[in-house]
PDB file of N, CA and C in Angstrom:
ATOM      1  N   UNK A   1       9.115  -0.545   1.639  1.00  0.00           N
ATOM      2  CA  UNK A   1      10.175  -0.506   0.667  1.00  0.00           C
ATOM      3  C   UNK A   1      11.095  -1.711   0.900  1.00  0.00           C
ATOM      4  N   UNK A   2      10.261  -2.739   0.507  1.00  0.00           N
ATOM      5  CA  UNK A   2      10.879  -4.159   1.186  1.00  0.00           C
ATOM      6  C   UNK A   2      12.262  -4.626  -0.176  1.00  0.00           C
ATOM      7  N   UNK A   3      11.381  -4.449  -1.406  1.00  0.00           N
ATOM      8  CA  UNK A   3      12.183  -4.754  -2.871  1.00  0.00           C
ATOM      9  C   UNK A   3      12.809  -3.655  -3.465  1.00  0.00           C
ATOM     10  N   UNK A   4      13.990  -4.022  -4.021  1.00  0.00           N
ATOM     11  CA  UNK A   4      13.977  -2.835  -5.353  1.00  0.00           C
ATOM     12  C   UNK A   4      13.723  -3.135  -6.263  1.00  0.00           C
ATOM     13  N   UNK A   5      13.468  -1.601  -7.590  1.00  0.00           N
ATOM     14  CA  UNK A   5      13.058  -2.032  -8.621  1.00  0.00           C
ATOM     15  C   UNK A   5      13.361  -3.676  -9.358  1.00  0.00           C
ATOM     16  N   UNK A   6      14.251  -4.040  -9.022  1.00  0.00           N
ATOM     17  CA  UNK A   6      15.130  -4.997  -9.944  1.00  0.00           C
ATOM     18  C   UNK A   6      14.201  -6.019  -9.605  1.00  0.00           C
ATOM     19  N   UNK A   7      14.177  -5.869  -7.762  1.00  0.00           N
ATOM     20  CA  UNK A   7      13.414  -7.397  -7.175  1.00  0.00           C
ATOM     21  C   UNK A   7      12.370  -7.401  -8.068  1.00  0.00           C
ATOM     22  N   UNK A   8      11.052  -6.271  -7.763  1.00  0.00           N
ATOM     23  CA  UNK A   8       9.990  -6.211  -8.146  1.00  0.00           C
ATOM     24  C   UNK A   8       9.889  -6.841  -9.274  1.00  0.00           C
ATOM     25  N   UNK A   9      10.336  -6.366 -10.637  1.00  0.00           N
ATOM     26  CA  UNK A   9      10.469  -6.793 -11.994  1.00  0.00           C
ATOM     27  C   UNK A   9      10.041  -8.302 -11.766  1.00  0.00           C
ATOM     28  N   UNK A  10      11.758  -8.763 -11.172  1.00  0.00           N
ATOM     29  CA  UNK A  10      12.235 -10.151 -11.111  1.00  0.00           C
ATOM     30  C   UNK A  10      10.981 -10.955 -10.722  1.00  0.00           C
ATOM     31  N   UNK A  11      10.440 -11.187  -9.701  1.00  0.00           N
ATOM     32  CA  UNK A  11       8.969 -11.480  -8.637  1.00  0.00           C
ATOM     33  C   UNK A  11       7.845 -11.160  -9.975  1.00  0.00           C
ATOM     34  N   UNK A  12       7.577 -10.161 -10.207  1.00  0.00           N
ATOM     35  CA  UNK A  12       6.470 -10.647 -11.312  1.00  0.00           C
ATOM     36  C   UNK A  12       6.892 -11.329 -12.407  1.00  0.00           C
ATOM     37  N   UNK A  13       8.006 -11.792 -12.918  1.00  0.00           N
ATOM     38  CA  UNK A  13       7.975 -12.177 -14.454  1.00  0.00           C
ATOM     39  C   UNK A  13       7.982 -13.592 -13.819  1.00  0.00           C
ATOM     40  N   UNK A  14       8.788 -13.986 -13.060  1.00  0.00           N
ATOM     41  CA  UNK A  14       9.161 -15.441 -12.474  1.00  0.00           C
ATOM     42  C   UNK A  14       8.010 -16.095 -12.492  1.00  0.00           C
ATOM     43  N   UNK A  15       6.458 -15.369 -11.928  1.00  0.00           N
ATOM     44  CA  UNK A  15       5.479 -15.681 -12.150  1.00  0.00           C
ATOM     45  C   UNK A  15       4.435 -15.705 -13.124  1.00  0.00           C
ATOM     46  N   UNK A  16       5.203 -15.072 -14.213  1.00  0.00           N
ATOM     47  CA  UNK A  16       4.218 -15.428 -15.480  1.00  0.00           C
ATOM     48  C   UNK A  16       3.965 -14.233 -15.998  1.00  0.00           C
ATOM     49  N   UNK A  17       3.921 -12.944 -15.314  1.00  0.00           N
ATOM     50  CA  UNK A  17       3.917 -11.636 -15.874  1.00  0.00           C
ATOM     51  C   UNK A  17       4.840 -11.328 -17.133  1.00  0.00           C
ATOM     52  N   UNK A  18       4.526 -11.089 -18.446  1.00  0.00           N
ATOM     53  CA  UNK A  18       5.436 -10.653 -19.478  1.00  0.00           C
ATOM     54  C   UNK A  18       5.760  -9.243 -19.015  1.00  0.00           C
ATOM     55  N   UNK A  19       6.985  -8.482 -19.687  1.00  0.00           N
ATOM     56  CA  UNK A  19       7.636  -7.265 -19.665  1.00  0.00           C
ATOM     57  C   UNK A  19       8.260  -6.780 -20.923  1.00  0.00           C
ATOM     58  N   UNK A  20       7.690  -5.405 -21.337  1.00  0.00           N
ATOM     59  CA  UNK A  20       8.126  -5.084 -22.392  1.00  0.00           C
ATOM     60  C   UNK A  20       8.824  -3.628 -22.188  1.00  0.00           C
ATOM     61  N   UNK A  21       9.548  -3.312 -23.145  1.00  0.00           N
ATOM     62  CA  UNK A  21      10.039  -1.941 -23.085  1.00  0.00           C
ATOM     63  C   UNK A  21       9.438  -0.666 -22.850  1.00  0.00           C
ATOM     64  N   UNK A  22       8.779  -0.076 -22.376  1.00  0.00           N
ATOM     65  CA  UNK A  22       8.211   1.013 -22.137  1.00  0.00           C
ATOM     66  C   UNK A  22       6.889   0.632 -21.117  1.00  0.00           C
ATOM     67  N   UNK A  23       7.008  -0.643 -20.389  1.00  0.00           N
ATOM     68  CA  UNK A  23       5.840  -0.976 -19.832  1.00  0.00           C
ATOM     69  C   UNK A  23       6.056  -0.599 -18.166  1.00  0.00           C
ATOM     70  N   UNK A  24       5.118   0.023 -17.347  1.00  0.00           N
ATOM     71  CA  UNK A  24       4.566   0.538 -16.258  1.00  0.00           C
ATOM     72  C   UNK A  24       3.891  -0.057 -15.558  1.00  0.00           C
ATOM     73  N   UNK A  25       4.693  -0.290 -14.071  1.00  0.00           N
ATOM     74  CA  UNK A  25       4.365  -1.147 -13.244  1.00  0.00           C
ATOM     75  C   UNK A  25       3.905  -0.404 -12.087  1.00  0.00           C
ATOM     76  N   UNK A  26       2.915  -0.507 -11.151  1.00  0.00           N
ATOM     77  CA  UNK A  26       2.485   0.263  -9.443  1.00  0.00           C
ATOM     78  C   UNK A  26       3.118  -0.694  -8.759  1.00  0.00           C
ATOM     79  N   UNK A  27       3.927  -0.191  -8.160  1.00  0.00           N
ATOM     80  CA  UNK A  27       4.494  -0.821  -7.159  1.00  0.00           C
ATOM     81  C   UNK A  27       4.163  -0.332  -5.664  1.00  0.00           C
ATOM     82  N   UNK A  28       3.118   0.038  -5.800  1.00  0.00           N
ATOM     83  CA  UNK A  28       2.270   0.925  -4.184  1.00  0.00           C
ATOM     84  C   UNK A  28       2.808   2.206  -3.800  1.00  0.00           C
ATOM     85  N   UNK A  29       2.198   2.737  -2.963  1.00  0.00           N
ATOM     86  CA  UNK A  29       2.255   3.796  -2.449  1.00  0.00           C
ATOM     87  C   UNK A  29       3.206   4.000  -1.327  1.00  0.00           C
ATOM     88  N   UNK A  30       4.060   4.957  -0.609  1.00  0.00           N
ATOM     89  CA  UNK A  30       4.902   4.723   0.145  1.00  0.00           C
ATOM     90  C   UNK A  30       4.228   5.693   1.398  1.00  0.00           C
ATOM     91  N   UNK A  31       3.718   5.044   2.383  1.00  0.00           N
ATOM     92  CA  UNK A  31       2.714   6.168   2.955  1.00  0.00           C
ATOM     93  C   UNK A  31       3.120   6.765   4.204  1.00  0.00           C
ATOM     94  N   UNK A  32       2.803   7.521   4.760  1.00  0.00           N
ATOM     95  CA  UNK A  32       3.019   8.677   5.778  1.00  0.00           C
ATOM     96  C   UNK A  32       2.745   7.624   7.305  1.00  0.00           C
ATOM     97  N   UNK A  33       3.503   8.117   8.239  1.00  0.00           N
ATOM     98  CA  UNK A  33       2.750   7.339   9.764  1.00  0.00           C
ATOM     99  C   UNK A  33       1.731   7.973  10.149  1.00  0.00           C
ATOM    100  N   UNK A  34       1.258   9.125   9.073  1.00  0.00           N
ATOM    101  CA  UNK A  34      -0.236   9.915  10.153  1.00  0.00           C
ATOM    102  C   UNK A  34      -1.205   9.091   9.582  1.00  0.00           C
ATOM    103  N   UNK A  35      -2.078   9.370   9.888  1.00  0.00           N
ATOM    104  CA  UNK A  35      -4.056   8.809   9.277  1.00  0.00           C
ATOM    105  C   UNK A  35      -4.089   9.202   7.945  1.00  0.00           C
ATOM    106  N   UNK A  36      -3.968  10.714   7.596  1.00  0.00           N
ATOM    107  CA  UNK A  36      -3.687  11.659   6.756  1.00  0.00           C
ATOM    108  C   UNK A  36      -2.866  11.164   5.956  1.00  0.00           C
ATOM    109  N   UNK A  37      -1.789  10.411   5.818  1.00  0.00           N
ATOM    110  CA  UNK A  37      -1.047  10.408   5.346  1.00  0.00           C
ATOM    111  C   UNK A  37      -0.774   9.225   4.188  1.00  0.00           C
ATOM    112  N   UNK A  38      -1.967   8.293   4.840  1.00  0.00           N
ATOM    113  CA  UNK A  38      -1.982   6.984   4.093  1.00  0.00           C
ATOM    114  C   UNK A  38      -2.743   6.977   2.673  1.00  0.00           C
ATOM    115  N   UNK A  39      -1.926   6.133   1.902  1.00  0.00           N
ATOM    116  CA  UNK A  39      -1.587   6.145   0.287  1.00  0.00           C
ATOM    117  C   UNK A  39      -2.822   5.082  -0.191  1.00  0.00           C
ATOM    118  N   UNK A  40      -2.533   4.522  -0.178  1.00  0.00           N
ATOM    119  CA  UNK A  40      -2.863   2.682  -0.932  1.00  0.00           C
ATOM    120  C   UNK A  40      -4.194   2.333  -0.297  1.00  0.00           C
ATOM    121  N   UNK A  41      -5.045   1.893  -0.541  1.00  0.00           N
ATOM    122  CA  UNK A  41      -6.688   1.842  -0.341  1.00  0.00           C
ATOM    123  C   UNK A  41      -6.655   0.736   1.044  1.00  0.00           C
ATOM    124  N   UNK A  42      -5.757  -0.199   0.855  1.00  0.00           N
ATOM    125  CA  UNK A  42      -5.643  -1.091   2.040  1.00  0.00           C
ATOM    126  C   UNK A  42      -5.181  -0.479   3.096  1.00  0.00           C
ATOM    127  N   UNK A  43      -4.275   0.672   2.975  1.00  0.00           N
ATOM    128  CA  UNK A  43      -3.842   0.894   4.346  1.00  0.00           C
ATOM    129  C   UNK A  43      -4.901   2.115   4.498  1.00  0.00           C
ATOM    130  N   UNK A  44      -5.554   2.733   3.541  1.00  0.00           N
ATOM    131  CA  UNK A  44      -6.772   3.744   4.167  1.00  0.00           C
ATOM    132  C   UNK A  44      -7.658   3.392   4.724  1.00  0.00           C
ATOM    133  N   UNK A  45      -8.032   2.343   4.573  1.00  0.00           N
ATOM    134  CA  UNK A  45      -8.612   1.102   4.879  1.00  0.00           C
ATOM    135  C   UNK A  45      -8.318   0.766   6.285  1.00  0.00           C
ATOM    136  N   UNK A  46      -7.135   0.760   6.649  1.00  0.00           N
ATOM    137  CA  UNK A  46      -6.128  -0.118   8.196  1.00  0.00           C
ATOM    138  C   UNK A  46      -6.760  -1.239   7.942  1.00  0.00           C
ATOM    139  N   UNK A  47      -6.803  -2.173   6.729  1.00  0.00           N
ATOM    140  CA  UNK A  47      -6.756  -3.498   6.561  1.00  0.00           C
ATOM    141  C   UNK A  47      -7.977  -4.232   6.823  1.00  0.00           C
ATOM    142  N   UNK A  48      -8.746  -2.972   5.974  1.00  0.00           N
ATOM    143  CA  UNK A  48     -10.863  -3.266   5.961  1.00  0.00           C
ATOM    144  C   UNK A  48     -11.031  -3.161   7.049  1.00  0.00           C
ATOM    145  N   UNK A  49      -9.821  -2.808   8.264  1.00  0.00           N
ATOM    146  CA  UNK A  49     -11.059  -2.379   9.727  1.00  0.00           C
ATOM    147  C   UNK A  49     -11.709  -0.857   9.853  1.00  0.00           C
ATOM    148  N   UNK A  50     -11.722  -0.251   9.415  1.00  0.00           N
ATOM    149  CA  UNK A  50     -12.023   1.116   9.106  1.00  0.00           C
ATOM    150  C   UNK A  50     -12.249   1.348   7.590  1.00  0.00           C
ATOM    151  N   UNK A  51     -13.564   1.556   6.783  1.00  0.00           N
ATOM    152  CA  UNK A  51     -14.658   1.750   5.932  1.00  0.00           C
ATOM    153  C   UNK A  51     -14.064   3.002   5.424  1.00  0.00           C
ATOM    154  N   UNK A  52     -14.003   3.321   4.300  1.00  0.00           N
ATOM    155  CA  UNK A  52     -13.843   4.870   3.776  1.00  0.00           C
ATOM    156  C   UNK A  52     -15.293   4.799   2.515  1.00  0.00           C
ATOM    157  N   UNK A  53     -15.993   5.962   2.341  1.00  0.00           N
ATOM    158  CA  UNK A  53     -16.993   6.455   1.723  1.00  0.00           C
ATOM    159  C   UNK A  53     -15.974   6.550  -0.009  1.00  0.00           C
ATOM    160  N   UNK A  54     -16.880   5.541  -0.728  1.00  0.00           N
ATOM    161  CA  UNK A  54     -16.262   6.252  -2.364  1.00  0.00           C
ATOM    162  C   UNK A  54     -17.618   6.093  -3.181  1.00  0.00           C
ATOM    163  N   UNK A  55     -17.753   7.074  -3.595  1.00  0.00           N
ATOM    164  CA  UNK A  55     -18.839   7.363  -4.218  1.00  0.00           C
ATOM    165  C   UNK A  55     -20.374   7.407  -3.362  1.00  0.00           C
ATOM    166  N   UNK A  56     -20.242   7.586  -2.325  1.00  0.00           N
ATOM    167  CA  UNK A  56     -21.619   7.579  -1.355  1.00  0.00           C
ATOM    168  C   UNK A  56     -21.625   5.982  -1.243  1.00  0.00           C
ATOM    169  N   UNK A  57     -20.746   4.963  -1.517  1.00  0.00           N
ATOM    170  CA  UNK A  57     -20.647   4.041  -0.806  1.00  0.00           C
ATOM    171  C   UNK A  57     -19.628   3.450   0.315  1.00  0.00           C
ATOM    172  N   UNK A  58     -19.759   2.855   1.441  1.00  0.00           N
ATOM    173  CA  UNK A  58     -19.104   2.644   2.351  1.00  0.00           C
ATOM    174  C   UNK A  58     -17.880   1.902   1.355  1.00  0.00           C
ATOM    175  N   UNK A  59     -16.536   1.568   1.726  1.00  0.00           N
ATOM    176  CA  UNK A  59     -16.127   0.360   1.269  1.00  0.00           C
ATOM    177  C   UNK A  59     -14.686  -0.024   1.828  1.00  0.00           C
ATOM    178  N   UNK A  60     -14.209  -1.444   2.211  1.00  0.00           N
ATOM    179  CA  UNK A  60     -12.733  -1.721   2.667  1.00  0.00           C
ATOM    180  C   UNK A  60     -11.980  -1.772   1.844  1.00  0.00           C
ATOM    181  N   UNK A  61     -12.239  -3.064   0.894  1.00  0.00           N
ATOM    182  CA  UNK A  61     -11.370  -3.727  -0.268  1.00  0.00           C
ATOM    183  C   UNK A  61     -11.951  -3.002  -1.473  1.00  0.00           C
ATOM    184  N   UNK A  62     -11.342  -3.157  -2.741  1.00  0.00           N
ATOM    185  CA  UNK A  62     -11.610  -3.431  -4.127  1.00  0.00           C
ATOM    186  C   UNK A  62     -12.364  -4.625  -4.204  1.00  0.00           C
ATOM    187  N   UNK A  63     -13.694  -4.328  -5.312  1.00  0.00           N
ATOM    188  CA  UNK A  63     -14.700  -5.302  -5.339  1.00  0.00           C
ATOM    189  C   UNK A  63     -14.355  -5.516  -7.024  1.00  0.00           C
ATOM    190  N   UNK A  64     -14.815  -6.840  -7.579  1.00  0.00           N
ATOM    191  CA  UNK A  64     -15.028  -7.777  -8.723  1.00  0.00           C
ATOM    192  C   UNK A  64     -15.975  -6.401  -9.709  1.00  0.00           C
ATOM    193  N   UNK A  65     -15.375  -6.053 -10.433  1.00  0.00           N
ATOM    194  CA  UNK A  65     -15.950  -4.899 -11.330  1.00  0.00           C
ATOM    195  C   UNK A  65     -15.486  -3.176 -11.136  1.00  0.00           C
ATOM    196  N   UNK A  66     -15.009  -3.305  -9.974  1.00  0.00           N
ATOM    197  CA  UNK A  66     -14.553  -1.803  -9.982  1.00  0.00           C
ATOM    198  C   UNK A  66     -13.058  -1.671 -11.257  1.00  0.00           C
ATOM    199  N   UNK A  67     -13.161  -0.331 -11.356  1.00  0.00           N
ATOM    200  CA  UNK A  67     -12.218  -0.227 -12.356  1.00  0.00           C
ATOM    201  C   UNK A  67     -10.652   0.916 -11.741  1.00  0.00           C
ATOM    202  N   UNK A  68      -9.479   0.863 -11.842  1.00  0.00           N
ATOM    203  CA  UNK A  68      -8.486   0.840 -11.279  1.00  0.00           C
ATOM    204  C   UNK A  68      -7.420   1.818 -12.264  1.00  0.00           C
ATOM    205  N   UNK A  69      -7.292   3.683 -12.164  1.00  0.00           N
ATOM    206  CA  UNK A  69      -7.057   3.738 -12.898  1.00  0.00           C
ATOM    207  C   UNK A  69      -5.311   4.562 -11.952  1.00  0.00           C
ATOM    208  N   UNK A  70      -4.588   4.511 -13.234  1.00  0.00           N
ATOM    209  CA  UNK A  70      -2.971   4.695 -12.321  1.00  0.00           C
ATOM    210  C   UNK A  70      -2.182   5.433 -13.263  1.00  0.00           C
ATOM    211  N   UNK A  71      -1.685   6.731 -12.812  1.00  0.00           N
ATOM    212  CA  UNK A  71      -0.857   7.641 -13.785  1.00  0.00           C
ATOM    213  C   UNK A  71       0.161   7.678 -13.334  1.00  0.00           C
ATOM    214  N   UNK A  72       1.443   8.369 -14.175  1.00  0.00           N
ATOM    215  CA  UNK A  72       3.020   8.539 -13.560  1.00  0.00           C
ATOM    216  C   UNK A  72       3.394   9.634 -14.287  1.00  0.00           C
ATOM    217  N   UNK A  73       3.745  10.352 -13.555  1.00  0.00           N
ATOM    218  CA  UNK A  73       4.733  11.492 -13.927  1.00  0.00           C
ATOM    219  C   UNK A  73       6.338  11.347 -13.159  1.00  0.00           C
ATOM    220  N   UNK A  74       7.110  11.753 -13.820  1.00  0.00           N
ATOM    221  CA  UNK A  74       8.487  12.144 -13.285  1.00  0.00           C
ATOM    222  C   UNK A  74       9.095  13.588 -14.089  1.00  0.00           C
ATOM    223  N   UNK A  75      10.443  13.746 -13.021  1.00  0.00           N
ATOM    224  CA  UNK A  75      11.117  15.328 -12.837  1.00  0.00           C
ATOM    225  C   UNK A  75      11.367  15.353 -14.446  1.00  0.00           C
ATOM    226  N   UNK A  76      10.900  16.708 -14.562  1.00  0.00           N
ATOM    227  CA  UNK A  76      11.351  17.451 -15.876  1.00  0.00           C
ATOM    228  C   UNK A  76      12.453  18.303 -15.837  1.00  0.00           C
ATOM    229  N   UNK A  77      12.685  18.511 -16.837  1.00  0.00           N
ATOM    230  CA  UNK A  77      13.482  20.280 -17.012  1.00  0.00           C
ATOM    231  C   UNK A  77      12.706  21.203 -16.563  1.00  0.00           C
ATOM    232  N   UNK A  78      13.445  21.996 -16.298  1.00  0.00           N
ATOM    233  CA  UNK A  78      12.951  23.195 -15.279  1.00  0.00           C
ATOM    234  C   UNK A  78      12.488  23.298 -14.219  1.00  0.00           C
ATOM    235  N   UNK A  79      11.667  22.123 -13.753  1.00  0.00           N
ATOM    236  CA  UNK A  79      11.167  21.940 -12.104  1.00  0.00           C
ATOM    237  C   UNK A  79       9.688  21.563 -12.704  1.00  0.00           C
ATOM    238  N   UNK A  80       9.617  21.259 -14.135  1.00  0.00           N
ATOM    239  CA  UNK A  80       8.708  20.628 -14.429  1.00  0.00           C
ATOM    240  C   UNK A  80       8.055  19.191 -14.359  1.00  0.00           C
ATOM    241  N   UNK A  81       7.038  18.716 -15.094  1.00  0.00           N
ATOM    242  CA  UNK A  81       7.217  17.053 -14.875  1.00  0.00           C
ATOM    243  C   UNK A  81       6.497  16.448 -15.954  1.00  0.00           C
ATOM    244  N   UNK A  82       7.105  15.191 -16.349  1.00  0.00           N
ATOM    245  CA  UNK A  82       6.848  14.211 -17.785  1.00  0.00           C
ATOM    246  C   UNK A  82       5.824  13.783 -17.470  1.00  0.00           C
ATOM    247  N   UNK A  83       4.528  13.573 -17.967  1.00  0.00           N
ATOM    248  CA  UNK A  83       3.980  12.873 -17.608  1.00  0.00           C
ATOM    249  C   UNK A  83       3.768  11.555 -18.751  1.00  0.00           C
ATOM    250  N   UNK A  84       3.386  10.450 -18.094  1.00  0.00           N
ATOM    251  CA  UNK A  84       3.423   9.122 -18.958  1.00  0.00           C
ATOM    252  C   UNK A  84       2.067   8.677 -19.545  1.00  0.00           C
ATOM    253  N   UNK A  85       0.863   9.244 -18.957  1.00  0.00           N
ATOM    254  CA  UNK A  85      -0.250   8.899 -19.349  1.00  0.00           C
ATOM    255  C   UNK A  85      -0.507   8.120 -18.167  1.00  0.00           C
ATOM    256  N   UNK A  86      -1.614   7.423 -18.594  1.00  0.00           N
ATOM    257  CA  UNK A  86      -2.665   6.639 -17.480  1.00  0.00           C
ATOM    258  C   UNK A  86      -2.821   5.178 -17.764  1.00  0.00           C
ATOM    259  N   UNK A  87      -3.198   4.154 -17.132  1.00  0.00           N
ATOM    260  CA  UNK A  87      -3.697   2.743 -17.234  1.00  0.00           C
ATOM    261  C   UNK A  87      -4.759   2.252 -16.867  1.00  0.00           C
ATOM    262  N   UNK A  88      -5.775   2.187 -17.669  1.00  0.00           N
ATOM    263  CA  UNK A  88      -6.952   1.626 -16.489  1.00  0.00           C
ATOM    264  C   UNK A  88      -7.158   0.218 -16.571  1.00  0.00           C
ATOM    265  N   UNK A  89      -7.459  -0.390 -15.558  1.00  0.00           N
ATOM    266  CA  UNK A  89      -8.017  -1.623 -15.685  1.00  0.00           C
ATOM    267  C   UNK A  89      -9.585  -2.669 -14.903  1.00  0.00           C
ATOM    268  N   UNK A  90     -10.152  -2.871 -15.296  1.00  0.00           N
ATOM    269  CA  UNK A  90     -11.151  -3.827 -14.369  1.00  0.00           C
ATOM    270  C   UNK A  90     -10.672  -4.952 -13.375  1.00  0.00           C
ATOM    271  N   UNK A  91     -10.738  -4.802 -12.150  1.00  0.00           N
ATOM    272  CA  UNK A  91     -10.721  -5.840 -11.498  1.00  0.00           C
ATOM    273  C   UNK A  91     -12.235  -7.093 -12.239  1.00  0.00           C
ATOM    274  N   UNK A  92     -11.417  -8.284 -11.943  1.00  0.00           N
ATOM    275  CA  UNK A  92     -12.599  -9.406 -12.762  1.00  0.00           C
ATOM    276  C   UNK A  92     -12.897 -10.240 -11.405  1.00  0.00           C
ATOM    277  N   UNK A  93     -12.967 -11.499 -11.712  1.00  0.00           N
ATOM    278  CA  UNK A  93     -13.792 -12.243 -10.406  1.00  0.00           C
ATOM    279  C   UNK A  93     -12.470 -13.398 -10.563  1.00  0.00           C
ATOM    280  N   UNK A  94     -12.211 -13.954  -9.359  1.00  0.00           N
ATOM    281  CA  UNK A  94     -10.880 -14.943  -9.728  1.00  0.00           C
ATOM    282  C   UNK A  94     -11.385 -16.117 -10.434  1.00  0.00           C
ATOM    283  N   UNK A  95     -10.461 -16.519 -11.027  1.00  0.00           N
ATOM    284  CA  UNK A  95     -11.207 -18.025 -12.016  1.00  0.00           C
ATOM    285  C   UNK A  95     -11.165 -19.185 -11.393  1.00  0.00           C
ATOM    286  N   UNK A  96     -12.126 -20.202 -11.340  1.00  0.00           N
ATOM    287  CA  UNK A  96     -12.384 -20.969 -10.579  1.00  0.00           C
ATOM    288  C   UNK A  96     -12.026 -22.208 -11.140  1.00  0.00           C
TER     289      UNK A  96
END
């Protein structure tokens, strides 16, 4: 929890990222100090030194074609919760 929202924003647009009104950003996972507890694929991972099984395949990183999908909910009325829908996207291959 190095940025706040504001930084975050700020840091992607500076770099070329557009921002629109109702648009949804991952800003990672905030994860636990147990094993158990870890969020974000890199740190399930401990930084590709330890392999986790997805789909009956071994794997560290995100590979060129996997697809990346990310939902948000927040507090409702009653002890309920909004949800916002989902985003998916393809990781591609970097351009050369």
């Amino acid at each position: 929890m190095y940025w706040s929202p504001a930084q975050m924003l700020a840091h992607m647009t500076v770099n070329g990222a557009s921002a629109r009104t109702g648009d949804l950003f991952a800003s990672g996972t905030v994860s636990g100090p147990e094993k158990h507890q870890r969020g974000a694929f890199i740190e399930l991972t401990w930084g590709g030194r330890e392999p986790v099984t997805v789909k009956g395949e071994e794997r560290t990183f995100l590979e060129d074609g996997d697809e990346v999908t990310i939902s948000a909910t927040a507090p409702g009325a009653a002890g309920g919760r909004i949800g916002f829908g989902e985003v998916t996207g393809t990781i591609l291959p970097a351009r050369g």
